[in-house]
N, C-alpha and C. Protein backbone atom coordinates (compact mmCIF):
# COMPACT_ATOMS: atom_id res chain seq x y z
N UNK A 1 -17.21 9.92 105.32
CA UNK A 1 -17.42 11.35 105.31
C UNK A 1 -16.15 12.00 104.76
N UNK A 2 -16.21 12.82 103.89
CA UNK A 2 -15.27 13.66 103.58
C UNK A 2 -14.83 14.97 104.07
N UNK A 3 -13.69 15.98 103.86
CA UNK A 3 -13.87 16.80 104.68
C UNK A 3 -15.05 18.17 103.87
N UNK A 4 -15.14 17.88 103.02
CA UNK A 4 -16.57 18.78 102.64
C UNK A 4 -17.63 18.34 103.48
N UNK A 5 -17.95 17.37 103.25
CA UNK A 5 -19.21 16.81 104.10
C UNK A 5 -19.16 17.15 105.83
N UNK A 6 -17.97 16.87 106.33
CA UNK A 6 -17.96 17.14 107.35
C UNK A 6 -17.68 19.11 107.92
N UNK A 7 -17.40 20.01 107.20
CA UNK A 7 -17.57 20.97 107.56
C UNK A 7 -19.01 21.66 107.09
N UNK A 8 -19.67 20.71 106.38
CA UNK A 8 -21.34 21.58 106.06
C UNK A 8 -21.92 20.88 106.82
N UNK A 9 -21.55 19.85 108.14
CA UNK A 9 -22.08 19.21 109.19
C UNK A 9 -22.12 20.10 110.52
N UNK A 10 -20.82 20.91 110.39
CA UNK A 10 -20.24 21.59 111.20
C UNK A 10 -21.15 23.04 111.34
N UNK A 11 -21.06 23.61 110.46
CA UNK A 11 -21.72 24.85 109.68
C UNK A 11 -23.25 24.89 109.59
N UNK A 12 -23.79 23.55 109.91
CA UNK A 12 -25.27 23.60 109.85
C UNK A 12 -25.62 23.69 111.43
N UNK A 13 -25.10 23.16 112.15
CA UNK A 13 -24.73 23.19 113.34
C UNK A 13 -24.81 24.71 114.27
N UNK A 14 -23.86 25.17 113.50
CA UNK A 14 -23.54 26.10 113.88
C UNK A 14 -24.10 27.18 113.59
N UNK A 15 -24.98 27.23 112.20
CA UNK A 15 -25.82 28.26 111.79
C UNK A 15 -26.97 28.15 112.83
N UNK A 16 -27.27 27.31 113.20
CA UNK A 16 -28.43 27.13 113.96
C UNK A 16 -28.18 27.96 115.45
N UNK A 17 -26.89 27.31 115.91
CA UNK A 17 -26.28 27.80 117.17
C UNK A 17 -26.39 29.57 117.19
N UNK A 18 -25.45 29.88 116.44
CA UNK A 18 -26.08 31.41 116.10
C UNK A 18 -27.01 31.90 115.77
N UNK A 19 -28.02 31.25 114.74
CA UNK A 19 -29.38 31.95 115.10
C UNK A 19 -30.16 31.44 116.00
N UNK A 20 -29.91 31.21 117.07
CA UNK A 20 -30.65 31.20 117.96
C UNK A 20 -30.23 32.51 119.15
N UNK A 21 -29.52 33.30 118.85
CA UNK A 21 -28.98 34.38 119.62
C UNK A 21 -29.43 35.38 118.84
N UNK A 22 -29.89 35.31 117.76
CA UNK A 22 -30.22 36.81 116.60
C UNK A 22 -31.12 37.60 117.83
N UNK A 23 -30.99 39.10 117.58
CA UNK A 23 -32.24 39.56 117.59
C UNK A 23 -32.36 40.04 119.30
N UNK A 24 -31.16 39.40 120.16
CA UNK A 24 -31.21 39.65 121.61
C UNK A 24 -30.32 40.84 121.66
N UNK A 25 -30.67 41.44 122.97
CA UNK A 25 -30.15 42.65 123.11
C UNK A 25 -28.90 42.14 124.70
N UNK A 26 -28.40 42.89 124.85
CA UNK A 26 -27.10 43.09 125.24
C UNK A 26 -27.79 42.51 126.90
N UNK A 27 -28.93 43.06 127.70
CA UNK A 27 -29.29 42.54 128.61
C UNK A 27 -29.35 41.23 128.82
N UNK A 28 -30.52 40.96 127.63
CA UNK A 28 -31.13 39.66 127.54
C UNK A 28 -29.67 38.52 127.38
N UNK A 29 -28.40 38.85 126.69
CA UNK A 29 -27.73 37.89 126.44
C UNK A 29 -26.72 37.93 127.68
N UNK A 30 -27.29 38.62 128.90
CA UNK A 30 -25.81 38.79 130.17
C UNK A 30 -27.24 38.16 131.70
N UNK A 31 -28.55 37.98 131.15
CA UNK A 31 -29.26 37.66 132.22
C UNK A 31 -28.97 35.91 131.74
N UNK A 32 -29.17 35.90 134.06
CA UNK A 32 -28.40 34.32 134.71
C UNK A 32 -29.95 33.32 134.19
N UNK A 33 -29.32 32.38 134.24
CA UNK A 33 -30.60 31.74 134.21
C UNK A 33 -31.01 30.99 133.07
N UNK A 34 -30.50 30.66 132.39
CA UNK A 34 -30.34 30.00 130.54
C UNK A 34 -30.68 28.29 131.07
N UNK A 35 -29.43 27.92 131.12
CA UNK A 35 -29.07 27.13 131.46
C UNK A 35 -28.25 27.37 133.22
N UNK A 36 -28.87 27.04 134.28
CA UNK A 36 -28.47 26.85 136.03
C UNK A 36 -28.49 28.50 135.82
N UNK A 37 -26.64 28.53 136.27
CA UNK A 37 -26.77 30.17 136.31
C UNK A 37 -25.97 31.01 135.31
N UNK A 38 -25.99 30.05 133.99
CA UNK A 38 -25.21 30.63 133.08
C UNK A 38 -26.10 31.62 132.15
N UNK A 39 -25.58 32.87 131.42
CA UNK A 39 -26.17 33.48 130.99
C UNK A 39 -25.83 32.62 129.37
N UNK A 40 -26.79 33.49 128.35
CA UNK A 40 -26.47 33.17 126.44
C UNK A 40 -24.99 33.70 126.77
N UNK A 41 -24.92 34.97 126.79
CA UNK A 41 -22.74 35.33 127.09
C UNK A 41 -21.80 33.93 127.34
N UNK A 42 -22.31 32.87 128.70
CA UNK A 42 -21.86 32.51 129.25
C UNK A 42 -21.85 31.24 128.29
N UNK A 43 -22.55 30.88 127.85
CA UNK A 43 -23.09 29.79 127.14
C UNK A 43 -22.12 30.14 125.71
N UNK A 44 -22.21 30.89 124.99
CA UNK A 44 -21.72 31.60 123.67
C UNK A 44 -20.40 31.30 124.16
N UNK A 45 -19.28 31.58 125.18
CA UNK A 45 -18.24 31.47 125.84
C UNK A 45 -17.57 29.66 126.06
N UNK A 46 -18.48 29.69 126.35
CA UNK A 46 -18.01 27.81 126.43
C UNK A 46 -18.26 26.81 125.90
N UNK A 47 -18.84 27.63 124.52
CA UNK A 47 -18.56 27.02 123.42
C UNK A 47 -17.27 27.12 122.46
N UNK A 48 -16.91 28.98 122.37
CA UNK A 48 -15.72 28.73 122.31
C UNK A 48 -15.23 28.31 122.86
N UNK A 49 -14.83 28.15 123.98
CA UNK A 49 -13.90 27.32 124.99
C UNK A 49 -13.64 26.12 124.44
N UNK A 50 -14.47 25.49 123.84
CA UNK A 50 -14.81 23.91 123.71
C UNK A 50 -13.84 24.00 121.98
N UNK A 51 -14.49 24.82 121.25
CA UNK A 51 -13.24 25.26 119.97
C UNK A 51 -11.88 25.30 120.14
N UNK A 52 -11.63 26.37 120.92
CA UNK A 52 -10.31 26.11 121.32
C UNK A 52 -9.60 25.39 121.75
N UNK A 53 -10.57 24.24 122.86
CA UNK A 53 -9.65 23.01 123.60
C UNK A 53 -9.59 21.92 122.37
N UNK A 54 -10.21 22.25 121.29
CA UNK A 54 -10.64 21.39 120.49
C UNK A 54 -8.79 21.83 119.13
N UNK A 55 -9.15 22.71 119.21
CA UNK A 55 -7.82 23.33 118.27
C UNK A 55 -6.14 22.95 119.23
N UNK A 56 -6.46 22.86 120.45
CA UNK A 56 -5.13 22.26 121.10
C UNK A 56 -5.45 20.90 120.70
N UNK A 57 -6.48 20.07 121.12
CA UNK A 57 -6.29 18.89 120.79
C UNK A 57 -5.91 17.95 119.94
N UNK A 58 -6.10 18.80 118.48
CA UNK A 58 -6.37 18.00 117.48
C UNK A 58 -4.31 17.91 116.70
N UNK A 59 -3.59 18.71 116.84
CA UNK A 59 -2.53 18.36 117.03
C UNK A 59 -1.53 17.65 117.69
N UNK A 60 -2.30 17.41 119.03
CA UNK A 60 -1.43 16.60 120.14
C UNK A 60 -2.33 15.19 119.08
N UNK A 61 -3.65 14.83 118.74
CA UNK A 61 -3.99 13.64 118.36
C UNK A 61 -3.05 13.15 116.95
N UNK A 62 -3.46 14.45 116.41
CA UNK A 62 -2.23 14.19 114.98
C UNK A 62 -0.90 13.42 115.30
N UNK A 63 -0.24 13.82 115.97
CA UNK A 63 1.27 13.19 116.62
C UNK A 63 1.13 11.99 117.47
N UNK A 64 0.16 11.75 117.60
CA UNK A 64 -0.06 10.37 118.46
C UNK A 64 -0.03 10.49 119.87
N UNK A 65 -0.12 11.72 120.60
CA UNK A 65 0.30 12.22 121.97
C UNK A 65 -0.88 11.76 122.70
N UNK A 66 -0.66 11.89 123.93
CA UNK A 66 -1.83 11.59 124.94
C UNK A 66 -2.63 12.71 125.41
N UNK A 67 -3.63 13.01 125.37
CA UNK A 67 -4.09 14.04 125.80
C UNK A 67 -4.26 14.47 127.35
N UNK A 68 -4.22 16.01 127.71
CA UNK A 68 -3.94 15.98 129.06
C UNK A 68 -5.62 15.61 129.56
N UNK A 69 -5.56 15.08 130.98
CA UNK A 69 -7.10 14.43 131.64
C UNK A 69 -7.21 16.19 132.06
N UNK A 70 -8.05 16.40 131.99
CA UNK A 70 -9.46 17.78 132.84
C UNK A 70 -9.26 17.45 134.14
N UNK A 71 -9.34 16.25 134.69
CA UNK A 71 -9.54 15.77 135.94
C UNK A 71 -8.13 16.09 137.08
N UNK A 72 -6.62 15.67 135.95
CA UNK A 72 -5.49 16.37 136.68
C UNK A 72 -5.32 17.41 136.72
N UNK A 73 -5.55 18.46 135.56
CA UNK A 73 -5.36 19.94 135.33
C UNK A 73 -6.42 20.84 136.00
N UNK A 74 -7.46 20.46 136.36
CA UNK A 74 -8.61 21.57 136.86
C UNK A 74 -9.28 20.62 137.96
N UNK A 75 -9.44 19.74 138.04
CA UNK A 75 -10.54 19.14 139.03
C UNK A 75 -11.49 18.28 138.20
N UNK A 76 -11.54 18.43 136.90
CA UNK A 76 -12.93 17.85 136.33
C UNK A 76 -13.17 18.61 134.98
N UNK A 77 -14.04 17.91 134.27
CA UNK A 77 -14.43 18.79 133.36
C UNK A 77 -15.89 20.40 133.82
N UNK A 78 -16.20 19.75 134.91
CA UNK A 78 -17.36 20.64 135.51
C UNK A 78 -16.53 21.82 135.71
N UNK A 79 -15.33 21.84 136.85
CA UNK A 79 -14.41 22.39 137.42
C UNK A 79 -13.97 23.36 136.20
N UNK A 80 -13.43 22.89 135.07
CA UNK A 80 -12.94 23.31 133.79
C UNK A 80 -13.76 24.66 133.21
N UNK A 81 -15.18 23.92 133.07
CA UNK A 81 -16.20 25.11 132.88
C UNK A 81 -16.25 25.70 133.29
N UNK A 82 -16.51 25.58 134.71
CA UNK A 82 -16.90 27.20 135.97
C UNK A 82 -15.66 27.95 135.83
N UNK A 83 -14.45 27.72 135.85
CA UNK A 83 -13.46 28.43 135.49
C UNK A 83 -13.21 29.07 134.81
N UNK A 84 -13.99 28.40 133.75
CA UNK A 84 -13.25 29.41 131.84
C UNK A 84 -14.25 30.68 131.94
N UNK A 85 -15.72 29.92 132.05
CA UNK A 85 -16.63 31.13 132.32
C UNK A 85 -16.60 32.23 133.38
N UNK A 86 -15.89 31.89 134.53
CA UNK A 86 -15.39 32.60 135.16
C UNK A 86 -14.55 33.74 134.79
N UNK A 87 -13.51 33.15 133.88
CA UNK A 87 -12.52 34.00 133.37
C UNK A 87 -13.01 34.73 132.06
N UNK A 88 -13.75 34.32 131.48
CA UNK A 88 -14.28 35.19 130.59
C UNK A 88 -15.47 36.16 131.01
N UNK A 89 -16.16 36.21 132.41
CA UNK A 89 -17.17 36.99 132.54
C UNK A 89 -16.53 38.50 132.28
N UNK A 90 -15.18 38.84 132.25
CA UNK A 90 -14.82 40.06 132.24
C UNK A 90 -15.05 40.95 130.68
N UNK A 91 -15.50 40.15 129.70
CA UNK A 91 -15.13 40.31 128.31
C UNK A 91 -16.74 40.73 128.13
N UNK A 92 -16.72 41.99 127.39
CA UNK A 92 -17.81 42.70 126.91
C UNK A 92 -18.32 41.57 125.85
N UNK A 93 -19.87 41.98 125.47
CA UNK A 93 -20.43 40.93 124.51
C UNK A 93 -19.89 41.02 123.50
N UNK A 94 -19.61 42.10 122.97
CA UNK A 94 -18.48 42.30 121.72
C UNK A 94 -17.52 41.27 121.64
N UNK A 95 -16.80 41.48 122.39
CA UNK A 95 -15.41 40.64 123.01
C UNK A 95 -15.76 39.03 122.48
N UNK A 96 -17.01 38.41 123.01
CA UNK A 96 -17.28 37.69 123.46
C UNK A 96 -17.77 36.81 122.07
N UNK A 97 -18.71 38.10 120.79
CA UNK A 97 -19.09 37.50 119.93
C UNK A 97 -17.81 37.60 118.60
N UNK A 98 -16.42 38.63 119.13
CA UNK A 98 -15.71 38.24 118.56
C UNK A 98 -14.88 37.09 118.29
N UNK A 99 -14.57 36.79 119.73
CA UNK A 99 -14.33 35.40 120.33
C UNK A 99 -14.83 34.15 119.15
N UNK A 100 -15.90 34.46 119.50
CA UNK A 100 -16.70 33.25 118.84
C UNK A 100 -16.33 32.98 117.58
N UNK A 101 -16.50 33.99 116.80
CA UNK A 101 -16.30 33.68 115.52
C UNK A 101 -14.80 33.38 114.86
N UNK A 102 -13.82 34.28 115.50
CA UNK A 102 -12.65 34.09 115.37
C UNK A 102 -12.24 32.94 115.67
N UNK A 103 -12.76 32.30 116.46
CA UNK A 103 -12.44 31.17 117.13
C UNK A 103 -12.62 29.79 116.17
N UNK A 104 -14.08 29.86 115.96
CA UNK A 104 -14.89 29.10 114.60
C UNK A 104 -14.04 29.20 113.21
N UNK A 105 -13.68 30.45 112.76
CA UNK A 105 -12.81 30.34 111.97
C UNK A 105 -12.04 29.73 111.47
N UNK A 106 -10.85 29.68 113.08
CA UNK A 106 -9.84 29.65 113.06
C UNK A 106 -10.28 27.64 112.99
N UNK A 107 -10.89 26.93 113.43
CA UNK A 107 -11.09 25.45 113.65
C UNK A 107 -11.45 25.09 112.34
N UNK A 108 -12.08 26.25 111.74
CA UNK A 108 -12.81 25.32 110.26
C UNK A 108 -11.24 25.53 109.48
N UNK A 109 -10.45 26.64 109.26
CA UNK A 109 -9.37 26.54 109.14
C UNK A 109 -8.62 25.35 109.10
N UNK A 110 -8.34 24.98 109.92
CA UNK A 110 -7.40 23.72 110.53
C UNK A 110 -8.06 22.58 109.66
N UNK A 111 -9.42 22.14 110.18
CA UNK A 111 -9.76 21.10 109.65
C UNK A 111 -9.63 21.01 108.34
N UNK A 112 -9.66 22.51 107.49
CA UNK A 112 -9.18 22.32 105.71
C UNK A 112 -7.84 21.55 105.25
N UNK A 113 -7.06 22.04 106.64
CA UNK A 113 -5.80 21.76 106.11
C UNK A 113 -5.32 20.45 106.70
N UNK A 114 -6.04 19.78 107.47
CA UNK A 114 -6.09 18.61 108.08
C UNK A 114 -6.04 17.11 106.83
N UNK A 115 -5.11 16.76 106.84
CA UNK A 115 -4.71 15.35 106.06
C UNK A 115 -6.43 14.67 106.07
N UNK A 116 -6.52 14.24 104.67
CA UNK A 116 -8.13 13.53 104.32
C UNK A 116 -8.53 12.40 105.36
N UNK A 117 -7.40 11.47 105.58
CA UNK A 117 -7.23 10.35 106.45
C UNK A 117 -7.64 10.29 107.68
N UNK A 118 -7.79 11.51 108.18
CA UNK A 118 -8.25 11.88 109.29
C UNK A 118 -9.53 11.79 109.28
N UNK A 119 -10.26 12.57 108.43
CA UNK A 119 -11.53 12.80 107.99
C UNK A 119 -12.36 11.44 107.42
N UNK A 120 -12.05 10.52 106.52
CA UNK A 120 -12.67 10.08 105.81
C UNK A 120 -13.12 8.72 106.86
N UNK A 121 -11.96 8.55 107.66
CA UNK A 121 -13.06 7.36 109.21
C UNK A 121 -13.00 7.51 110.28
N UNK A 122 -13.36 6.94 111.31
CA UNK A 122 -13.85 7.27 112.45
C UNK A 122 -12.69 7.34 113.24
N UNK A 123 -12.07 8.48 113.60
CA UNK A 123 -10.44 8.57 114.23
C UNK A 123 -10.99 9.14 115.28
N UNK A 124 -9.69 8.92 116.00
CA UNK A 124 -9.59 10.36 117.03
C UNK A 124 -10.23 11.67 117.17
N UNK A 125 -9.57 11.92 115.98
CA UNK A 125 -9.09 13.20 115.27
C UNK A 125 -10.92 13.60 115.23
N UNK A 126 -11.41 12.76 114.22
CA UNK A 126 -12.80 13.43 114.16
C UNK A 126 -13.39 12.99 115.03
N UNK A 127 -13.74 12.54 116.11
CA UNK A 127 -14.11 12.13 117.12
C UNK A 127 -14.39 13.25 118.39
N UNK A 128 -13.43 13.84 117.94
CA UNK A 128 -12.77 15.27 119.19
C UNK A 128 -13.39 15.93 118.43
N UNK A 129 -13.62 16.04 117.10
CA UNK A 129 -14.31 17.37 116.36
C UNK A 129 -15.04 17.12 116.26
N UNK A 130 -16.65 16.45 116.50
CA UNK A 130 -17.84 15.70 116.64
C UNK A 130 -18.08 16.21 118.18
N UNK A 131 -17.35 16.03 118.98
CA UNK A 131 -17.36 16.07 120.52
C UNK A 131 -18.00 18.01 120.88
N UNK A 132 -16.59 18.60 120.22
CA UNK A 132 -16.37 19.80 120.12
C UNK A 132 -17.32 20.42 119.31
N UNK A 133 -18.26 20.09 118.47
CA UNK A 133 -18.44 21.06 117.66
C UNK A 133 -19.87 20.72 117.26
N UNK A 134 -20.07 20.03 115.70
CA UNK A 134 -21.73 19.74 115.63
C UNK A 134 -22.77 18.31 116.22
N UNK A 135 -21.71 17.87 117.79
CA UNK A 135 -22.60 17.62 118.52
C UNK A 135 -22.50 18.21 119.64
N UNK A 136 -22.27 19.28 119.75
CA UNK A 136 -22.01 19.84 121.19
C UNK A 136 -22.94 21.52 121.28
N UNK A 137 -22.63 21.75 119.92
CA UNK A 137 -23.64 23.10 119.58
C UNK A 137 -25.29 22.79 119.69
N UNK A 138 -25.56 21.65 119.37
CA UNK A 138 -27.48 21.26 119.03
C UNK A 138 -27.70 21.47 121.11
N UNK A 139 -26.84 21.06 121.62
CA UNK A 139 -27.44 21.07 122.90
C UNK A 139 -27.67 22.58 123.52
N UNK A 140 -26.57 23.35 123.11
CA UNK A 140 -26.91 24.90 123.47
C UNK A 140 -27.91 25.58 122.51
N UNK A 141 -27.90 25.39 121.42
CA UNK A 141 -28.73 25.91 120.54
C UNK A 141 -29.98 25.47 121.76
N UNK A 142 -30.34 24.26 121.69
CA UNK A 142 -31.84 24.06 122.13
C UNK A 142 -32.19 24.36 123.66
N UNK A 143 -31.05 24.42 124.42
CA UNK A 143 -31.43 25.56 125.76
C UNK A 143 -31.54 26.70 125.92
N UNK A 144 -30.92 27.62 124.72
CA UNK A 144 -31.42 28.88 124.50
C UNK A 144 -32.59 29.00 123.96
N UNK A 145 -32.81 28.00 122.99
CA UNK A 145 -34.16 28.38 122.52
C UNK A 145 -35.54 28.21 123.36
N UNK A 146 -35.56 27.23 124.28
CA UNK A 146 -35.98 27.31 125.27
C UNK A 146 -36.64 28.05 126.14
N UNK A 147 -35.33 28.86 126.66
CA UNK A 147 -35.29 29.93 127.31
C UNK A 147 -35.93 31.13 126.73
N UNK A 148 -35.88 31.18 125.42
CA UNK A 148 -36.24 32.43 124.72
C UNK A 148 -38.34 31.63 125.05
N UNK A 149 -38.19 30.81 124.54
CA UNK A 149 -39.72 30.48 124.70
C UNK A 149 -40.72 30.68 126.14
N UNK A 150 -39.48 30.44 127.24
CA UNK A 150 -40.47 31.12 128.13
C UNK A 150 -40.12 32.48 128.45
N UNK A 151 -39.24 32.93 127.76
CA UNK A 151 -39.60 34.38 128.24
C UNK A 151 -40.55 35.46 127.29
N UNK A 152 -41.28 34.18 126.19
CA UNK A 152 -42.05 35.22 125.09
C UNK A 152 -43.31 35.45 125.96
């Protein structure tokens, strides 16, 4: 895979991820219940989350560093979630869909400027960005859509 190939992997992913939120109104994307008791907000949120832990990571992998465990720093990766979403319930949807994109940006960014070597076999490096990104989006995409289906 190259890094072209791998950001129109990313981007297909992700087009999907976002349109599956088109078209909702400000209620519909703050009501509990999506996924357990997370709202689309909440969901839209920890995905960035997952970008961003993904944008710390991929430099500590570059340098050969160890990455910190979820399990010493928060309790878990479960623990990790309820937290972030926690801390972001304060952020208007605005906030929230700025977040997002800025966030997305800022990762497809990086990965441009990311050495080919990284990209072209099965590293770390892309491993964490596979994790983070266009296999981690198909699963929210398809619980929102879901959700939208039983509430037609």
């Amino acid at each position: 895979m190259n890094k072209d190939q791998l950001i129109n992997k990313i981007e297909q992913a992700w087009q999907e991820f976002t349109a599956s939120t088109d078209g909702l109104s400000e209620p519909q994307m703050l009501e509990p219940g999506v996924v357990g008791v997370w709202s689309i907000s909440d969901i839209i949120t920890h995905v960035s989350t997952w970008e961003e832990e993904c944008l710390k990571a991929l430099p500590l992998i570059l340098s050969g560093q160890r990455l910190p465990r979820y399990s010493d720093l928060y309790g878990g990766i479960d623990a990790f979630n309820t937290q972030m979403i926690a801390k972001n319930r304060l952020l208007s949807i605005n906030e929230i869909l700025k977040r997002r994109d800025d966030t997305h940006q800022r990762l497809l960014e990086y990965i441009r400027k990311t050495p080919d070597e990284q990209i072209v076999t099965e590293t770390r490096f892309r491993r964490r960005i596979r994790f983070d990104s266009y296999a981690h989006y198909p699963e929210h995409t398809e619980a929102i859509l879901e959700w939208r289906e039983r509430k037609s």
